[in-house]
C-alpha atoms as a PDB file:
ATOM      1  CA  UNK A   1    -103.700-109.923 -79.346  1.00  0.00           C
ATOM      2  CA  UNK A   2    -100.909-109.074 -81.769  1.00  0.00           C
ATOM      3  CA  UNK A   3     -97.351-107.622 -80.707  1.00  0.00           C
ATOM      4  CA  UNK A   4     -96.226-104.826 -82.455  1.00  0.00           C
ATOM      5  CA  UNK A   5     -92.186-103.929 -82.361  1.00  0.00           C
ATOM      6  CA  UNK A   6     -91.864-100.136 -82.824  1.00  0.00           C
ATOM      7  CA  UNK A   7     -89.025 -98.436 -84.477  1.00  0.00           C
ATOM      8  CA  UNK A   8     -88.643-100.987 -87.360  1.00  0.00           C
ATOM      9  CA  UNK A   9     -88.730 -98.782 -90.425  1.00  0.00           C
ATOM     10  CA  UNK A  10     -85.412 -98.170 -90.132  1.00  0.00           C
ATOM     11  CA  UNK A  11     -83.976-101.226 -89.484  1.00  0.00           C
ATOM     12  CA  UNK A  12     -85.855-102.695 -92.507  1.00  0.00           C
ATOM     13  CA  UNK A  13     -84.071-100.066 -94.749  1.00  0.00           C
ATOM     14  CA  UNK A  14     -81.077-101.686 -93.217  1.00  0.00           C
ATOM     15  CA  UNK A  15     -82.240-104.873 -93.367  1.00  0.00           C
ATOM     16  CA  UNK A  16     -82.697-104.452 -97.556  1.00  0.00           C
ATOM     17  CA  UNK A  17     -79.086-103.558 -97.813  1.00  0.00           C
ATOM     18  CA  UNK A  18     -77.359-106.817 -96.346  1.00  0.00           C
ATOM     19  CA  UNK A  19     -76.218-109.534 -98.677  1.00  0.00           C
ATOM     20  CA  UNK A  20     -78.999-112.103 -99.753  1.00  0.00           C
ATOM     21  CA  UNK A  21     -76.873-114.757 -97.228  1.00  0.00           C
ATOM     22  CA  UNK A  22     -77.260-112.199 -94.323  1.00  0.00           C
ATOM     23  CA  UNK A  23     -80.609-111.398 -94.891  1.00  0.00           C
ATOM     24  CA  UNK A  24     -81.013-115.625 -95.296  1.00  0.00           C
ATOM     25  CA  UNK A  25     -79.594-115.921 -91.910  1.00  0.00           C
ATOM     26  CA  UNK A  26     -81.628-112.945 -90.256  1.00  0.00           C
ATOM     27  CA  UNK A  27     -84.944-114.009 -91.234  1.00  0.00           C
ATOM     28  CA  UNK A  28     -84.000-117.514 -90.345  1.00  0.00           C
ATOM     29  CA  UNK A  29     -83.425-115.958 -86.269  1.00  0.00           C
ATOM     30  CA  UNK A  30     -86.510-114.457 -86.740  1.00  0.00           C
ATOM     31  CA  UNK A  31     -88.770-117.587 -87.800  1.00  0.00           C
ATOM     32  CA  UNK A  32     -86.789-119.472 -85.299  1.00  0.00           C
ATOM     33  CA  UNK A  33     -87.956-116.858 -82.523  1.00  0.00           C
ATOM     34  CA  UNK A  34     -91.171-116.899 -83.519  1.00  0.00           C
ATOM     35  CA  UNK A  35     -91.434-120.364 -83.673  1.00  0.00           C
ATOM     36  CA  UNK A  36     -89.979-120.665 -80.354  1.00  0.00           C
ATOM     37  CA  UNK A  37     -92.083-117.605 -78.863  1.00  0.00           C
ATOM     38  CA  UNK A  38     -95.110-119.853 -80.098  1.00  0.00           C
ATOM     39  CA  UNK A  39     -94.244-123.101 -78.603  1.00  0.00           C
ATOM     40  CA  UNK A  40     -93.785-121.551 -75.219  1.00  0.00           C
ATOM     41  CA  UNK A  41     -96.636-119.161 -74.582  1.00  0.00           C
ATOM     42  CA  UNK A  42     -98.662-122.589 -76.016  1.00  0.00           C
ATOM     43  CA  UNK A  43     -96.907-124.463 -73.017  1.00  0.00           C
ATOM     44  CA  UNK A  44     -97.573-121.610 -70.772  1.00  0.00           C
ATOM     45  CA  UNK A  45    -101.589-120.550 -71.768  1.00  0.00           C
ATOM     46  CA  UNK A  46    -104.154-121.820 -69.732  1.00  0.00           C
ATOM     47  CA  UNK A  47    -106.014-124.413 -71.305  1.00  0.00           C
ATOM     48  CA  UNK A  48    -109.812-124.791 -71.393  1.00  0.00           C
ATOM     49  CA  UNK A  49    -111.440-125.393 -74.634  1.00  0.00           C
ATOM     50  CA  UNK A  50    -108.272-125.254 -76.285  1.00  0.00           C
ATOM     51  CA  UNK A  51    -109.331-122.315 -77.964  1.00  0.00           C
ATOM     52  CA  UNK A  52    -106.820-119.985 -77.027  1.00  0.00           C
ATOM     53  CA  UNK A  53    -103.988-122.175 -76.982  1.00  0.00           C
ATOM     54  CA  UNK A  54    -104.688-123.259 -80.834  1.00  0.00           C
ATOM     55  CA  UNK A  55    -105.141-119.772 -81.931  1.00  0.00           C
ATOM     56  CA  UNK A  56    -101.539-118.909 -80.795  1.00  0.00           C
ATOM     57  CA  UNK A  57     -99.682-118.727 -83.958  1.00  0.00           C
ATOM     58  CA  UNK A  58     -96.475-117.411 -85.529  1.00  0.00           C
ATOM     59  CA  UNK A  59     -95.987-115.597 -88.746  1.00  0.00           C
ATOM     60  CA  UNK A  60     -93.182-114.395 -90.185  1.00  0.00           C
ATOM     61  CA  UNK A  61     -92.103-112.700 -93.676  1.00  0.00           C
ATOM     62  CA  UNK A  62     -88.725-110.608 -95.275  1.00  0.00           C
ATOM     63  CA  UNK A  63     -87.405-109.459 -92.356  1.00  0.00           C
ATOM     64  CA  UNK A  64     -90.059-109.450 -89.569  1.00  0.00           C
ATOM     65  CA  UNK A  65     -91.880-112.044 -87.101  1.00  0.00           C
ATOM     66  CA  UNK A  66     -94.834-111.738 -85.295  1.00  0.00           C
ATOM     67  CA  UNK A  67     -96.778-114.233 -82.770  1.00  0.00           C
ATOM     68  CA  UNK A  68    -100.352-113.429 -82.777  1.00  0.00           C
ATOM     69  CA  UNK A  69    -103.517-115.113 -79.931  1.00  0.00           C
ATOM     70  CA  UNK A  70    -106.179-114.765 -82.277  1.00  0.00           C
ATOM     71  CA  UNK A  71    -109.013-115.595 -79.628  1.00  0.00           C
ATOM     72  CA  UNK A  72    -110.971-112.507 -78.931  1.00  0.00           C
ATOM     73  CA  UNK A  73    -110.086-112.611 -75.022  1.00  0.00           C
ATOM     74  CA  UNK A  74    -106.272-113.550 -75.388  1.00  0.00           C
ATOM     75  CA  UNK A  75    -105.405-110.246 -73.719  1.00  0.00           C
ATOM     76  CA  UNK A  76    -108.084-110.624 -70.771  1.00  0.00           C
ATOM     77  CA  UNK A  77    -105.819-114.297 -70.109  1.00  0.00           C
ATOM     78  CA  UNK A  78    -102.939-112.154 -70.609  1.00  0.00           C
ATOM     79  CA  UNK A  79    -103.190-109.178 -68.243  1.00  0.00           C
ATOM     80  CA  UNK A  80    -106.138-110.043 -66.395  1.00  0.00           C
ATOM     81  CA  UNK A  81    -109.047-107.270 -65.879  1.00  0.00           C
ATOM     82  CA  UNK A  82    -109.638-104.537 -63.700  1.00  0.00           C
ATOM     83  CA  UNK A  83    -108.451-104.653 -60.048  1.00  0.00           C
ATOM     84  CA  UNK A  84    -106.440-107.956 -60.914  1.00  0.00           C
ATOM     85  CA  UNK A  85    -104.291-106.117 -63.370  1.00  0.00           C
ATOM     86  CA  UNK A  86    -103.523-103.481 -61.915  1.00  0.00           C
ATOM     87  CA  UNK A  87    -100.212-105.309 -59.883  1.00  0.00           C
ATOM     88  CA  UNK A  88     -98.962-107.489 -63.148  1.00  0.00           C
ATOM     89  CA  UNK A  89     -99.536-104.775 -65.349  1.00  0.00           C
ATOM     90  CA  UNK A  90     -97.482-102.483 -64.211  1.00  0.00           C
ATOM     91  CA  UNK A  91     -94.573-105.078 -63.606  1.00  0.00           C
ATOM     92  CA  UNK A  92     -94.199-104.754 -67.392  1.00  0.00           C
ATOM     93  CA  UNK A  93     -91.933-102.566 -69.495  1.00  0.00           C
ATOM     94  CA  UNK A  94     -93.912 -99.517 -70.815  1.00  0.00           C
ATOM     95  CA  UNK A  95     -95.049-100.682 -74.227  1.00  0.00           C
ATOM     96  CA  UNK A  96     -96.881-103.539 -73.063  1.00  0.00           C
ATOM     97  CA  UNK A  97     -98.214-101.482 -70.383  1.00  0.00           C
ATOM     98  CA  UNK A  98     -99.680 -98.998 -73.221  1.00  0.00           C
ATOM     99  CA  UNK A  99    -100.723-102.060 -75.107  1.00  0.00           C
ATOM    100  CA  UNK A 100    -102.470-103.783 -71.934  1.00  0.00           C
ATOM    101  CA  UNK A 101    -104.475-100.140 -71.426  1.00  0.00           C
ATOM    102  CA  UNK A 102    -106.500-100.689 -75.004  1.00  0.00           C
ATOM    103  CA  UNK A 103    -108.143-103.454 -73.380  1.00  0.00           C
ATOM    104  CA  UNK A 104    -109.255-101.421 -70.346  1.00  0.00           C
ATOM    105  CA  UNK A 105    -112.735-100.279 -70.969  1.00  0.00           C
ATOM    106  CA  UNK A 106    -114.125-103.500 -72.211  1.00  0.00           C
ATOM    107  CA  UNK A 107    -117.472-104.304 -70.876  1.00  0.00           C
ATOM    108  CA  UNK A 108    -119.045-107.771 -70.151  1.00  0.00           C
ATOM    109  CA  UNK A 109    -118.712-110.803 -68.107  1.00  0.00           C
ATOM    110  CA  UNK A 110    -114.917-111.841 -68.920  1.00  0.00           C
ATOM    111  CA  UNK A 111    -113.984-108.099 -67.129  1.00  0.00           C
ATOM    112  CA  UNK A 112    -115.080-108.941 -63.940  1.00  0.00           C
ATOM    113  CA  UNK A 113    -112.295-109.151 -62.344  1.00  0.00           C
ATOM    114  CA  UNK A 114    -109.937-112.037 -63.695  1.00  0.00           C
ATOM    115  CA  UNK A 115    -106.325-112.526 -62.520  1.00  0.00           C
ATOM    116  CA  UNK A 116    -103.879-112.406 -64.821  1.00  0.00           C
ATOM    117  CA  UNK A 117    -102.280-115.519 -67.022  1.00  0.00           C
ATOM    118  CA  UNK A 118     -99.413-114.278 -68.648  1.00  0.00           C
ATOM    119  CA  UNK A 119     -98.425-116.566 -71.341  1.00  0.00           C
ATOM    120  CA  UNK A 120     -97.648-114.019 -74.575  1.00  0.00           C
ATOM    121  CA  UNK A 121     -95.030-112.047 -72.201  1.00  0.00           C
ATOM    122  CA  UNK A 122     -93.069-114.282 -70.556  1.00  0.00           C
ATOM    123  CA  UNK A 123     -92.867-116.744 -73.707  1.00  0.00           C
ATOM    124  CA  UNK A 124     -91.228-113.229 -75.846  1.00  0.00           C
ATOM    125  CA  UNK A 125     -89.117-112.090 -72.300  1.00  0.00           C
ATOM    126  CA  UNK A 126     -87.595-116.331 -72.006  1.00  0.00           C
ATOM    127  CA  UNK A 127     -86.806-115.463 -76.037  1.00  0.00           C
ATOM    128  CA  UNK A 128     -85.293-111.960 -76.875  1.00  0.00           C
ATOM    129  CA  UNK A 129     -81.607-112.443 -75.469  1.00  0.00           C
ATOM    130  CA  UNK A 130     -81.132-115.827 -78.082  1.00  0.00           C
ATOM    131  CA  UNK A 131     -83.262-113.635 -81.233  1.00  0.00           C
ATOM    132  CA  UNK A 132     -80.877-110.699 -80.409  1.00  0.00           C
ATOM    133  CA  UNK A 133     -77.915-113.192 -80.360  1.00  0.00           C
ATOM    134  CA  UNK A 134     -78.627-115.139 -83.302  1.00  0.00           C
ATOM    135  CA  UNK A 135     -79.348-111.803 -85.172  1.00  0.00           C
ATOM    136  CA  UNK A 136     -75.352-110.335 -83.962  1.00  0.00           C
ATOM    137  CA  UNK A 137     -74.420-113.802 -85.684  1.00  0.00           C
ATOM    138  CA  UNK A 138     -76.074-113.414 -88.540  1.00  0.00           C
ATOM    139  CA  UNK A 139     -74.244-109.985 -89.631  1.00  0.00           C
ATOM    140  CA  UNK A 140     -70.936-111.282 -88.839  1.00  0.00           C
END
């Protein structure tokens, strides 16, 4: 499970224009988002094996952060399957909502019908308003 922020082509033309200091301070709001996105959806995933919860991890580079769950059912804790994800599912804004539908014709045990989890989504939702802040205070 990997989220994907659309649209960023442009801002990363942008983003190679500011000062070396801006572009310091930006990528420092993003590691510190992704760092904090991390953190929380690990306090928030349900733990079993541990599996999923140590396969939560950030990364971040010039100008971008990401927060990956690398286990192979991250987005079946997520979203939960079939009847059970129907409700949370489409609670969410529309690009998670197209991103929860490539997990919908999995096959197997784990798509029984699990109730959703959510760890990934509220863990990014608890940090946008402070990355989008910190990122207005970086350009001043």
């Amino acid at each position: 499970m990997q989220l994907e922020v659309k649209g960023l082509d442009g801002l990363i033309k942008k983003f190679n224009r500011l000062s070396n200091d801006s572009q310091k301070r930006v990528n420092s709001a993003l590691q510190s988002w992704a760092d904090n996105v991390a953190s929380d959806a690990k306090r928030l995933v349900p733990v079993d094996t541990g599996n999923l919860k140590n396969s939560i991890n950030p990364k971040y580079g010039n100008g971008f952060a990401s927060v990956t769950a690398s286990a192979n059912y991250a987005a079946y804790v997520e979203f939960g399957t079939r009847k059970m994800a129907s409700e949370y599912v489409s609670s969410l804004p529309a690009d998670w909502v197209s991103y929860a539908a490539t997990f919908k014709r999995s096959r197997g045990k784990i798509t029984e019908g699990m109730r959703p989890r959510p760890f990934m989504y509220p863990a990014v939702n608890k940090n946008m308003l402070q990355l989008i802040q910190d990122i207005k205070d970086a350009l001043k």
